[in-house]
Protein backbone atom coordinates (compact mmCIF):
# COMPACT_ATOMS: atom_id res chain seq x y z
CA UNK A 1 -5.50 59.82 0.93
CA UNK A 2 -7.38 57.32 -1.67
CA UNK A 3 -10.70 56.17 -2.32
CA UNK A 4 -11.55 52.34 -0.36
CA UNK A 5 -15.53 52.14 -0.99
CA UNK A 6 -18.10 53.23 -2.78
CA UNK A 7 -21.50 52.24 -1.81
CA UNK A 8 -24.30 52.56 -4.60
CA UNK A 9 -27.87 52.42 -4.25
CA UNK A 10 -30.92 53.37 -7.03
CA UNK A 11 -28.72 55.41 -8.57
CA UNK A 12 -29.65 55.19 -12.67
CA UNK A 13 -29.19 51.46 -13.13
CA UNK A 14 -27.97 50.53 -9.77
CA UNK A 15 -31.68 49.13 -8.57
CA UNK A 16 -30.24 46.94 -5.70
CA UNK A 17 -27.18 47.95 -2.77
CA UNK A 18 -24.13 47.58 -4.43
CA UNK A 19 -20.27 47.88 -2.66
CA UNK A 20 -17.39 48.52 -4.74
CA UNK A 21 -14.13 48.15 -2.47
CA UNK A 22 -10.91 50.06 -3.98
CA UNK A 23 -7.88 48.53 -3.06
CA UNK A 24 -4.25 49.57 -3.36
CA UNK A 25 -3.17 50.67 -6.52
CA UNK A 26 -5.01 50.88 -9.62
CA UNK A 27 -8.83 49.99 -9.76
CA UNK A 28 -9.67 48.71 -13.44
CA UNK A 29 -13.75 49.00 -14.06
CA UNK A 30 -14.32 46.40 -16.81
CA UNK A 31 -17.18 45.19 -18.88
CA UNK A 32 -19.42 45.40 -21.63
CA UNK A 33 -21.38 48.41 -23.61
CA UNK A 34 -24.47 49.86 -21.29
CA UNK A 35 -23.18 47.63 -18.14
CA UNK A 36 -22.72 50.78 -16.33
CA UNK A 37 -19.21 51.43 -16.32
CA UNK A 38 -19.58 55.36 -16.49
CA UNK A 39 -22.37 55.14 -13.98
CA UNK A 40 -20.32 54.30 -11.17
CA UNK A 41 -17.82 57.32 -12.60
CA UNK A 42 -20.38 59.65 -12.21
CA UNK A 43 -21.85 58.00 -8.64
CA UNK A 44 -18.70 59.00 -7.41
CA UNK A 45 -18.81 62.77 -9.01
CA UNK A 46 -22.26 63.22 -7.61
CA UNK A 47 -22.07 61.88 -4.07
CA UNK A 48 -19.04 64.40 -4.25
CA UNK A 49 -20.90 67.52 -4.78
CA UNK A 50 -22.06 67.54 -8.25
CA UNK A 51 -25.04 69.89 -8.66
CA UNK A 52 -25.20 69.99 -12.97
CA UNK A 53 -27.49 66.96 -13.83
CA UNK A 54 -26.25 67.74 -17.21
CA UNK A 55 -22.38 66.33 -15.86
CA UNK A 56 -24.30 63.17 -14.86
CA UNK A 57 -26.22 62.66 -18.67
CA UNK A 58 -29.28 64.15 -17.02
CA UNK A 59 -31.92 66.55 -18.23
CA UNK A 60 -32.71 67.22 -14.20
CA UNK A 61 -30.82 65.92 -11.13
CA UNK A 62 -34.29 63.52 -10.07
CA UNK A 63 -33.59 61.79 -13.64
CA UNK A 64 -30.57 60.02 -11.22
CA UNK A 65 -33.09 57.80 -9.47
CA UNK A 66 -33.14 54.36 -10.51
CA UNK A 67 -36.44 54.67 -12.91
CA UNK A 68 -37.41 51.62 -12.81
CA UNK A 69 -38.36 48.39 -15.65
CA UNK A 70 -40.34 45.36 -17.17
CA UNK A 71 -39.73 43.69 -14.04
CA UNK A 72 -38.85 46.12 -11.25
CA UNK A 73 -40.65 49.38 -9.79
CA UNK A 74 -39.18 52.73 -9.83
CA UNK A 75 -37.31 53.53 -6.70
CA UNK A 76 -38.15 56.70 -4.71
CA UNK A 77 -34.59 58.07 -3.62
CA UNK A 78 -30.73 57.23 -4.73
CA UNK A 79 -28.15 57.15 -2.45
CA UNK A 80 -24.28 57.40 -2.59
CA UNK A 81 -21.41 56.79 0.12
CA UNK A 82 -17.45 56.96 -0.60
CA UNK A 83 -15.19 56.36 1.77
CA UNK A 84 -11.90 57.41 1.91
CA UNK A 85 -8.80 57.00 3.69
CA UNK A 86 -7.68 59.86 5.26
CA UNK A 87 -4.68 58.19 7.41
CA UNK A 88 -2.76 60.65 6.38
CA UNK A 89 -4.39 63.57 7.73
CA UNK A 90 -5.05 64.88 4.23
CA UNK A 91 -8.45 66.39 4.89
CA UNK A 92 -8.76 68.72 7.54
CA UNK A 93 -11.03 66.30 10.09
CA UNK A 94 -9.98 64.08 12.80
CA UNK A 95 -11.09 61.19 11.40
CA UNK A 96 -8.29 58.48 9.86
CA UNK A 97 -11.86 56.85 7.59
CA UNK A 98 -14.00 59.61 6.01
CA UNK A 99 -17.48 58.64 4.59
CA UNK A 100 -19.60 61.24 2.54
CA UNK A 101 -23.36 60.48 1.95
CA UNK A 102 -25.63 61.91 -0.87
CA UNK A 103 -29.46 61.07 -0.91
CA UNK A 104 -32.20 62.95 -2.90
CA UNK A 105 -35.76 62.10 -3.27
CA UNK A 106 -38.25 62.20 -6.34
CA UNK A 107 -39.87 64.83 -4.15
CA UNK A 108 -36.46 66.74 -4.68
CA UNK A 109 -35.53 66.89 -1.24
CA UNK A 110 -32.01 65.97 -0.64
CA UNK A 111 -29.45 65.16 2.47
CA UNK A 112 -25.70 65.21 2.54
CA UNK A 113 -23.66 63.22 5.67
CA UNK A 114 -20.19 63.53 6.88
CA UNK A 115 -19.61 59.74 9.09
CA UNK A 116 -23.67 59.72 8.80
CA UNK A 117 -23.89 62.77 10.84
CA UNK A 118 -25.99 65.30 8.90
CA UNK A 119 -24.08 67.83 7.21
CA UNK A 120 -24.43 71.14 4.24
CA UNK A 121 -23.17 70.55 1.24
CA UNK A 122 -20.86 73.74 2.05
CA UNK A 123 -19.42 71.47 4.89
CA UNK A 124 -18.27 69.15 1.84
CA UNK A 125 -16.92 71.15 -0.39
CA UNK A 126 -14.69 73.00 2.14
CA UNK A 127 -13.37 69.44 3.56
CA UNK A 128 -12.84 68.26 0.16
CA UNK A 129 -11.32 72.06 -1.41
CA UNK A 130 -7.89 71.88 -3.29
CA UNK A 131 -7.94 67.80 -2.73
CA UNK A 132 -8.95 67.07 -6.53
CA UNK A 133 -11.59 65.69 -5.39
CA UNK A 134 -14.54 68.12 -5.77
CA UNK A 135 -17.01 67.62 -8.58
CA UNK A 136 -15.11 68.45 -12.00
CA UNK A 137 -11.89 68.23 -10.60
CA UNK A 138 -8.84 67.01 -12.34
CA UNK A 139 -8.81 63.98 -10.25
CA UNK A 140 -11.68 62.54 -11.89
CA UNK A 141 -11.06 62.12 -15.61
CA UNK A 142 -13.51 61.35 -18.02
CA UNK A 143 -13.66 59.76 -21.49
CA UNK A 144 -12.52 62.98 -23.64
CA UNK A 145 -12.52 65.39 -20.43
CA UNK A 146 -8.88 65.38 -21.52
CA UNK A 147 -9.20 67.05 -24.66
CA UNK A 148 -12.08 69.48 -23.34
CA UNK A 149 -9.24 71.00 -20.73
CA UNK A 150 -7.13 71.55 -23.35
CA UNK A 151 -9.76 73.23 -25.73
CA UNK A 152 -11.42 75.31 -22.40
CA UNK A 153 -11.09 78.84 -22.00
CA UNK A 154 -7.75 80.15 -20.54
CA UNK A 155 -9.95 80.84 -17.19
CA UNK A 156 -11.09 77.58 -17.14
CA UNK A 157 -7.77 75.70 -17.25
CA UNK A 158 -6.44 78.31 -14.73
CA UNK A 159 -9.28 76.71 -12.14
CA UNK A 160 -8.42 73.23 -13.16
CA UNK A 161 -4.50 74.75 -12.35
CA UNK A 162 -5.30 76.18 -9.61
CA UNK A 163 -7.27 73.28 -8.05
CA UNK A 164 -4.60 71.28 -8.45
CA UNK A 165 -1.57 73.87 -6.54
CA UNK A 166 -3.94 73.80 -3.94
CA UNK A 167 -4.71 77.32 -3.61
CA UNK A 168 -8.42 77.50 -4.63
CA UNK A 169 -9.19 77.50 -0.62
CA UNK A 170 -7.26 80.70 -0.20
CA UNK A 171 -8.54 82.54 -2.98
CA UNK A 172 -12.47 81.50 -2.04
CA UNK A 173 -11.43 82.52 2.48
CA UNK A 174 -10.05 85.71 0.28
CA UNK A 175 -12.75 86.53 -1.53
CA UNK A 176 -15.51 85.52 1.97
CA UNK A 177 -13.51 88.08 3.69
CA UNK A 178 -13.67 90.83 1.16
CA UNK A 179 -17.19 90.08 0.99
CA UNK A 180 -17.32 90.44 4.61
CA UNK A 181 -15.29 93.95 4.73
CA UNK A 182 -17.78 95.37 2.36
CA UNK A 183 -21.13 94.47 4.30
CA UNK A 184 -19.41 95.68 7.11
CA UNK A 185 -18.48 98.94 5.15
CA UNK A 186 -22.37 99.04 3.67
CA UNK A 187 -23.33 99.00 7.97
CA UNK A 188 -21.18 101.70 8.69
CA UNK A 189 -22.37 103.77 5.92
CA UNK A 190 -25.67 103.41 6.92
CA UNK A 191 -24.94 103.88 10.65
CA UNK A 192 -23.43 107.40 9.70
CA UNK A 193 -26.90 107.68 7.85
CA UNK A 194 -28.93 106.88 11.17
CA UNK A 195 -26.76 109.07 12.75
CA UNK A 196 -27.13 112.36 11.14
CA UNK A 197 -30.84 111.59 11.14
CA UNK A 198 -30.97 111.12 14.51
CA UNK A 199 -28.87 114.36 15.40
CA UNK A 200 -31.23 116.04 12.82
CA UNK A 201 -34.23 115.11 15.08
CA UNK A 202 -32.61 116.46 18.24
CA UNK A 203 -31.48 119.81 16.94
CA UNK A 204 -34.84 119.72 15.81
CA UNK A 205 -36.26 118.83 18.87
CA UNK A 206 -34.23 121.07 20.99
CA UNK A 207 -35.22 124.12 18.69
CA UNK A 208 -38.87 123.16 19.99
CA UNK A 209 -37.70 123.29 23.37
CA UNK A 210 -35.92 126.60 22.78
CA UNK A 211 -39.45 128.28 21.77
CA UNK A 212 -41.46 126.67 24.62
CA UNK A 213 -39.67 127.82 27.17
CA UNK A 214 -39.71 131.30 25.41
CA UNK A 215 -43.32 131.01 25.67
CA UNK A 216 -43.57 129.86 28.99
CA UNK A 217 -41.72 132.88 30.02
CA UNK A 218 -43.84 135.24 28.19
């Protein structure tokens, strides 16, 4: 599995459509100070699933959206596609290309795509669990992200650990279930409720039936 393309549109400087193609090996992003080097870094965390605008240097996610200049109007939306090769049959779909859309509006509406098909953002982040490639994973390494691992709480590394053994899908279907057992514990408790009101009301009622037949026969 491996990254091939990375489509960028209004997305903080990105003002026009822009394709980056990853080929086999190493990619090398080059360039000068403020050329947006990072930007494409964190285009690639946020079409992922990133959801802190304060990951992507922002104060709220709509400060994303290309905002516009001297010579060119502010843009409306930003929108991210990656496409990866899943030949392999890395991620659980049966698809050998994989392409995962992001989109969000100044009106703060947003839309995630799996192949352009609409999709939740749950739908992402259980395709892309334990690959390393969910937003903050260990697969995307930042300037100094290095030395904030090793400085992170011991919880903290043990997600980045665990992550990476490929076990954080187990412990989150482990936890869903045990979340499941005890709404379905909270139902029965209140079923046993509803039933020993409802038995209340017939001994109740059949005490009334007692004393009108008594009457009747009087």
């Amino acid at each position: 599995m491996r990254l091939t393309h990375l489509e960028i549109f209004g997305f903080k400087s990105f003002m026009n459509k822009t394709e980056i193609p990853f080929g086999q090996g190493i990619t090398g992003i080059v360039g000068p100070n403020g050329c947006g080097k990072s930007n494409v870094v964190e285009a690639i965390r946020w079409v992922l699933g990133e959801q802190r605008a304060s990951a992507i240097r922002g104060h709220k996610m709509e400060d994303i959206i290309f905002a516009g200049t001297g010579a060119r109007k502010a843009l409306g939306m930003a929108e991210v596609s990656l496409t990866i090769d899943n030949s392999e049959n890395v991620l659980p779909i049966d698809y050998t290309e994989v392409t995962v859309t992001r989109r969000l509006f100044r009106s703060g509406e947003s839309d995630y795509l799996l192949n352009k098909v609409p999709c939740r953002l749950l739908d992402i982040q259980n395709l892309l669990m334990d690959t390393g490639l969910g937003p903050g994973a260990y697969s995307i390494m930042e300037q100094g992200m290095v030395d904030e691992i090793i400085s992170e709480k011991t919880e903290n590394r043990r997600r980045i650990l665990e992550e990476a053994a490929g076990i954080t899908k187990y412990k989150a279907r482990r936890r869903s279930t045990w979340n499941k057992l005890e709404s379905t514990e909270a139902d029965l408790t209140r079923l046993v409720d509803i039933i020993s009101e409802v038995k209340r009301q017939v001994d109740y009622l059949g005490r009334q039936v007692g004393r009108a037949r008594r009457f009747q026969q009087l």
